[in-house]
N, C-alpha and C. Protein backbone atom coordinates (compact mmCIF):
# COMPACT_ATOMS: atom_id res chain seq x y z
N UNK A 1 15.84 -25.71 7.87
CA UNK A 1 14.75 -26.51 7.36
C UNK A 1 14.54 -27.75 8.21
N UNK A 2 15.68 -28.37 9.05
CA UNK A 2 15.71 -29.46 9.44
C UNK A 2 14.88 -29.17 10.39
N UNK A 3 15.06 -28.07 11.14
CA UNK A 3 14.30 -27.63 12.44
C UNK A 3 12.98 -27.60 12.12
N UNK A 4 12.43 -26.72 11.14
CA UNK A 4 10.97 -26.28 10.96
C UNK A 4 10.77 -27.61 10.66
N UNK A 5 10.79 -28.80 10.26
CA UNK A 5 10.31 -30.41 9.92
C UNK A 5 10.54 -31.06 11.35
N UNK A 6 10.59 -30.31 12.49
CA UNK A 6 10.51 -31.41 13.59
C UNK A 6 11.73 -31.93 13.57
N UNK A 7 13.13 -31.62 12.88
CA UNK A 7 14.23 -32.83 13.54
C UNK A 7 15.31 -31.35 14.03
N UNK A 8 15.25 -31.04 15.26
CA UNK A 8 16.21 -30.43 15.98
C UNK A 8 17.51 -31.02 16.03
N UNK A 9 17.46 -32.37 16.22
CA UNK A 9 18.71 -33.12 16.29
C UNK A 9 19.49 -33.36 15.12
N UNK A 10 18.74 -33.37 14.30
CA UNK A 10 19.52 -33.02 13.15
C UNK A 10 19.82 -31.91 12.28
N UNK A 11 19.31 -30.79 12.78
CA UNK A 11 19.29 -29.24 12.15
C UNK A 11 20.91 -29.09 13.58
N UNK A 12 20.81 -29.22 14.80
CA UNK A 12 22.37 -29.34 15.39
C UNK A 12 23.06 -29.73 14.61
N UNK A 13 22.95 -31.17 14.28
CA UNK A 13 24.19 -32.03 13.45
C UNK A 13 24.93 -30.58 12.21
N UNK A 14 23.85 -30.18 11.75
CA UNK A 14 24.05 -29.32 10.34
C UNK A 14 24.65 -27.95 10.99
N UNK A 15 24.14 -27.58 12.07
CA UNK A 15 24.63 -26.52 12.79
C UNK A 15 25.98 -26.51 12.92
N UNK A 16 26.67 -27.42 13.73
CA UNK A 16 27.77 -28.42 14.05
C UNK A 16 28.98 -28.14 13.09
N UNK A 17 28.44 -29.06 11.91
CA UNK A 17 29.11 -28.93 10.22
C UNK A 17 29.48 -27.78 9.97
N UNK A 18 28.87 -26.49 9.82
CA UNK A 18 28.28 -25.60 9.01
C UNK A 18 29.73 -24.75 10.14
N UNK A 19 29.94 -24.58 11.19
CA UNK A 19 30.75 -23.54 12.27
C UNK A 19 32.29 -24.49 11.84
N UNK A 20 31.93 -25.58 11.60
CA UNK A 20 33.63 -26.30 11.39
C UNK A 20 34.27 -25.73 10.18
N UNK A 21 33.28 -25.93 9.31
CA UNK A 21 32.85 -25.52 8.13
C UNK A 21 33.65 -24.27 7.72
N UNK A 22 33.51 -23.25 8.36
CA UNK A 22 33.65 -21.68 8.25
C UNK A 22 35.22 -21.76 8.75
N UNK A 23 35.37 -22.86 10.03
CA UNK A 23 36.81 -22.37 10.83
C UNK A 23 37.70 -22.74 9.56
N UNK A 24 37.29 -24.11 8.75
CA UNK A 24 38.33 -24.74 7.98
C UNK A 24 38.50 -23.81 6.40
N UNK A 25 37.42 -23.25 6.04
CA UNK A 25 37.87 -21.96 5.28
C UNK A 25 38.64 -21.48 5.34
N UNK A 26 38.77 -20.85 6.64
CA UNK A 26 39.71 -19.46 7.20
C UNK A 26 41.57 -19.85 7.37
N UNK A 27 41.11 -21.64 7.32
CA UNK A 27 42.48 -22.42 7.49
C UNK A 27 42.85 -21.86 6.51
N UNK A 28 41.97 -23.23 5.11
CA UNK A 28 42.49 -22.87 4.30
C UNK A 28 43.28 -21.58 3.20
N UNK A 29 42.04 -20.93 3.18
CA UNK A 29 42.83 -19.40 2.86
C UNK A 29 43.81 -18.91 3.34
N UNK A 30 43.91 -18.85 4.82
CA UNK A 30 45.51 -18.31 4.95
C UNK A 30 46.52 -19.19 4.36
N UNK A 31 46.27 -20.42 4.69
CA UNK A 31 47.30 -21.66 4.37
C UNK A 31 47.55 -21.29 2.47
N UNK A 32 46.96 -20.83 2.16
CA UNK A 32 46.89 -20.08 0.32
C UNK A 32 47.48 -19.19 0.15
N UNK A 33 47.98 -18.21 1.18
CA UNK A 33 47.98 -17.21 0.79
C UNK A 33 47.34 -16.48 0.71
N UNK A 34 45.93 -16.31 0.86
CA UNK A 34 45.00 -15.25 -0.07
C UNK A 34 45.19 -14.43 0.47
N UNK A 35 45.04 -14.33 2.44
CA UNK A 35 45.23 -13.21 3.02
C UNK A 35 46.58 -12.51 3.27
N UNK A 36 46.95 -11.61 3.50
CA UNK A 36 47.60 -10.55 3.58
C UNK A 36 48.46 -10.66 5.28
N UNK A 37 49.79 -10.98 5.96
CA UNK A 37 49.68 -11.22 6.92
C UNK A 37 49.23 -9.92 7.97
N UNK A 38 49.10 -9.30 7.33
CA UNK A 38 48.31 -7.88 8.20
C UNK A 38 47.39 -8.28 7.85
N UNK A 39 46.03 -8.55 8.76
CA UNK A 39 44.72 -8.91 8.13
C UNK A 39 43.58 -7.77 8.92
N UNK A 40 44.20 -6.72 9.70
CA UNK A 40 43.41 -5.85 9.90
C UNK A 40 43.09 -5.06 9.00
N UNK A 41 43.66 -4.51 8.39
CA UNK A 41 42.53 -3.71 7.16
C UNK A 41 41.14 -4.69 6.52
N UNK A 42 41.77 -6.03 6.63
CA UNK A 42 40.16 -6.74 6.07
C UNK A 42 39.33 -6.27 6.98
N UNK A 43 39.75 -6.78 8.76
CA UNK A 43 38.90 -6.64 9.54
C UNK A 43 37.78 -6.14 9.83
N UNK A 44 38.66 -3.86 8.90
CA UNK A 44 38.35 -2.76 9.21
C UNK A 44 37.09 -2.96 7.89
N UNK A 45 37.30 -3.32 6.98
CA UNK A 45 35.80 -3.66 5.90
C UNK A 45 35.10 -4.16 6.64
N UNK A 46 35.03 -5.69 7.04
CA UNK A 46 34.42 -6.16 7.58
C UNK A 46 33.39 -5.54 8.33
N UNK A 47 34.04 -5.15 9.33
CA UNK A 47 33.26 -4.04 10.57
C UNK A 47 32.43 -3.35 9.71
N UNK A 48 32.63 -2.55 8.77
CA UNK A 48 31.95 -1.54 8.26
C UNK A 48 30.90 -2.31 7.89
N UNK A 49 30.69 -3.16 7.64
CA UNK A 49 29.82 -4.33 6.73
C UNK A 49 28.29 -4.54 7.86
N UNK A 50 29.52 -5.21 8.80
CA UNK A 50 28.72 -5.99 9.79
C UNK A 50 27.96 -4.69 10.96
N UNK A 51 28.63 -3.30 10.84
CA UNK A 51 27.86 -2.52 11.87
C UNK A 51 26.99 -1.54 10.73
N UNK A 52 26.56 -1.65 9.92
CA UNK A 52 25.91 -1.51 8.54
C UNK A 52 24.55 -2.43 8.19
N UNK A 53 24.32 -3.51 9.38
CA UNK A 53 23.10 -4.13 9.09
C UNK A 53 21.94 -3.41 8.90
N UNK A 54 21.90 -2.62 10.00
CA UNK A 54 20.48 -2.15 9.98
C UNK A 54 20.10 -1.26 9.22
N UNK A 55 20.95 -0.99 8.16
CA UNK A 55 20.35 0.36 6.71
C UNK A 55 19.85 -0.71 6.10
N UNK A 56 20.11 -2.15 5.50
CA UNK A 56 18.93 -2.70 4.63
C UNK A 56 18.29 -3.82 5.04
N UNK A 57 18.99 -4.14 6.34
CA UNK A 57 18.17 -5.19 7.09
C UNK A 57 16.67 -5.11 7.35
N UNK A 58 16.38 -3.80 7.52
CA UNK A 58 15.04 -3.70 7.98
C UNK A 58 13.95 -3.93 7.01
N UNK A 59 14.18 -3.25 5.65
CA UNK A 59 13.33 -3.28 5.05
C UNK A 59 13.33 -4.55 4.23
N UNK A 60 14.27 -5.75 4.30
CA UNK A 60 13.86 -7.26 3.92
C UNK A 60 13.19 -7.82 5.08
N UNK A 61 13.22 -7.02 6.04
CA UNK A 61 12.43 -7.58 7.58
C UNK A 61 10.81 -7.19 7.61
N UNK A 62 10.71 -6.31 6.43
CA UNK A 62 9.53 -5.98 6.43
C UNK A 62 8.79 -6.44 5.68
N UNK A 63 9.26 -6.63 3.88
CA UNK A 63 9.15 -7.43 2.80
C UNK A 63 8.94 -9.06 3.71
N UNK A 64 9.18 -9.95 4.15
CA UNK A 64 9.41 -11.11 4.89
C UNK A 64 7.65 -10.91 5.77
N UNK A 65 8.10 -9.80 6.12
CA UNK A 65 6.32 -9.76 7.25
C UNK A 65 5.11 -9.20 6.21
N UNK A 66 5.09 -8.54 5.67
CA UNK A 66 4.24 -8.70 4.52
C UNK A 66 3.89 -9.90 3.62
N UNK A 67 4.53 -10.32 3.49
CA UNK A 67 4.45 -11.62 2.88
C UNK A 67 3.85 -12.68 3.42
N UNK A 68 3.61 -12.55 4.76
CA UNK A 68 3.27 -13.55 5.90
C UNK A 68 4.28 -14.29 6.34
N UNK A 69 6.00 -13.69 5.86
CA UNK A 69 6.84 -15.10 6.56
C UNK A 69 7.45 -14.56 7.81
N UNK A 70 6.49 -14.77 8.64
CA UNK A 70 6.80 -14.19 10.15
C UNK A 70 8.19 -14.46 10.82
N UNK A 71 7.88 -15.76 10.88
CA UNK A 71 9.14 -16.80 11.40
C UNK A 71 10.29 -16.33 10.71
N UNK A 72 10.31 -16.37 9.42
CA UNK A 72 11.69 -16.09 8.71
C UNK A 72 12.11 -14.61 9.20
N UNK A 73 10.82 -13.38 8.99
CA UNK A 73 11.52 -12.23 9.42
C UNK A 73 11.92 -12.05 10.92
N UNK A 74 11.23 -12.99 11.50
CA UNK A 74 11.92 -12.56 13.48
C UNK A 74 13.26 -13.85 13.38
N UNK A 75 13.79 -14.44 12.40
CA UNK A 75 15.04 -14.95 12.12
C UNK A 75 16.02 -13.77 11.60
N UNK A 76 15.47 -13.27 10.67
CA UNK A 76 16.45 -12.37 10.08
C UNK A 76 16.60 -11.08 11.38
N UNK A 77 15.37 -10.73 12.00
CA UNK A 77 15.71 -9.68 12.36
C UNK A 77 16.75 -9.99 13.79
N UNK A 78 16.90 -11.31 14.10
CA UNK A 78 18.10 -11.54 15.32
C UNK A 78 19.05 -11.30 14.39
N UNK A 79 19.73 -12.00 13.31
CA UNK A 79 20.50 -12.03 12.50
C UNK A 79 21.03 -10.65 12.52
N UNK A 80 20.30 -9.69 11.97
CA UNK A 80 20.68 -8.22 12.20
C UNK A 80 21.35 -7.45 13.71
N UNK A 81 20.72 -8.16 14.42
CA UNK A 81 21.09 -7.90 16.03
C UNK A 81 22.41 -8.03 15.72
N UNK A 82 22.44 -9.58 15.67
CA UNK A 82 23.81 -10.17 15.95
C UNK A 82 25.28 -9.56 14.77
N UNK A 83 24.79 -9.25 13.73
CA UNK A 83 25.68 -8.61 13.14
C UNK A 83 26.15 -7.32 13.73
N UNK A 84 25.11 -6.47 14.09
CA UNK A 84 25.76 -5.05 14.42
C UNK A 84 26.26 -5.55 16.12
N UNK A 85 25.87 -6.64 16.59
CA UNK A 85 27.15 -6.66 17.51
C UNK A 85 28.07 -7.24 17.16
N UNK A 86 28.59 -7.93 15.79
CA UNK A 86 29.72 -7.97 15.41
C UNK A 86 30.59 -6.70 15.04
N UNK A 87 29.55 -5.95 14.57
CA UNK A 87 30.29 -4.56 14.27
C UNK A 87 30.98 -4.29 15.50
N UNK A 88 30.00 -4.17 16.29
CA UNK A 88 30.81 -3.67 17.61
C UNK A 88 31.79 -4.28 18.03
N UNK A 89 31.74 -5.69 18.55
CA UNK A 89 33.17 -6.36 18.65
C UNK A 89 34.35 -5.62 17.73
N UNK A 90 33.61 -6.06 16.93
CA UNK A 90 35.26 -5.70 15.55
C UNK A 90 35.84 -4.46 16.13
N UNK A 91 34.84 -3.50 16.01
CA UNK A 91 35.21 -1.95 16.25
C UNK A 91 36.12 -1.83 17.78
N UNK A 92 35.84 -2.78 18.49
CA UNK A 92 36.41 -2.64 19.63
C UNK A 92 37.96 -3.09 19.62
N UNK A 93 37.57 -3.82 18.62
CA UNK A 93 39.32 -4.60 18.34
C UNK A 93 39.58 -3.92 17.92
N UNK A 94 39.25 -3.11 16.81
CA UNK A 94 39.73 -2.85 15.91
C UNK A 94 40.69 -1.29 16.66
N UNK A 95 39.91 -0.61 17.77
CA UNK A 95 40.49 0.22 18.38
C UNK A 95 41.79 -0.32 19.14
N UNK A 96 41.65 -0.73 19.56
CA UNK A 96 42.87 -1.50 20.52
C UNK A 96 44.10 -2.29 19.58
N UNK A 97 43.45 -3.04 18.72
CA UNK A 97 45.18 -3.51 18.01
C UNK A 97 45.10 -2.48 16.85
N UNK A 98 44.55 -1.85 15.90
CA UNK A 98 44.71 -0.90 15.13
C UNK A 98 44.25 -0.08 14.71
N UNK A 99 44.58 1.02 15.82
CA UNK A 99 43.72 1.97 15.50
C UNK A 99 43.93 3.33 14.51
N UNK A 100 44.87 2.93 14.12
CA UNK A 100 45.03 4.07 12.48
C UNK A 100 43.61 3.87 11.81
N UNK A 101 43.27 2.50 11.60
CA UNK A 101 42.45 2.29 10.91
C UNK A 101 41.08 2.32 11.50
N UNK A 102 40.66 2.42 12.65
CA UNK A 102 39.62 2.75 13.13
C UNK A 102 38.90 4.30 12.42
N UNK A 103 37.73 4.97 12.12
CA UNK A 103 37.35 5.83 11.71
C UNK A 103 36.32 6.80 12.04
């Protein structure tokens, strides 16, 4: 929002926040306990998740352009990019450190 109002410099600042943001989650949770110290089987969801964009990505990409929200759907539709190349990353790891669980 900061961006579409003309302040780039401050849609960074929020950008900035928002990636620290995510790392200090991931602290915390392990530092909890929550995760499992094998954390590849999450991984292996994950992946499935993230190389899985494009079965319902498209059609909120379409809903979005119908609507007239152009901008928002050529946002979402990088978004989708960038997920199924997370899939791929993952999948690539996921071959190399564990691949029982690869499928």
């Amino acid at each position: 929002m900061a961006r579409e109002q003309g302040l780039p410099e401050v849609a960074k600042k929020f950008y900035n926040i928002a990636m620290q943001e995510s790392i200090h989650s991931g602290f915390f949770s392990a530092l909890n306990g929550k995760y499992d110290q094998n954390f590849w089987p999450m991984v292996a969801e994950v992946q499935k998740l993230e190389a899985s964009a494009d079965e319902k990505m498209p059609e909120m990409i379409e809903g979005l352009r119908k609507l007239g929200v152009h901008d928002a759907a050529d946002e979402l539709d990088t978004f989708m990019a960038q997920e199924m190349n997370h899939g791929k990353i993952l999948a690539e790891l996921l071959a190399e450190h564990a691949p029982e669980l690869c499928k």
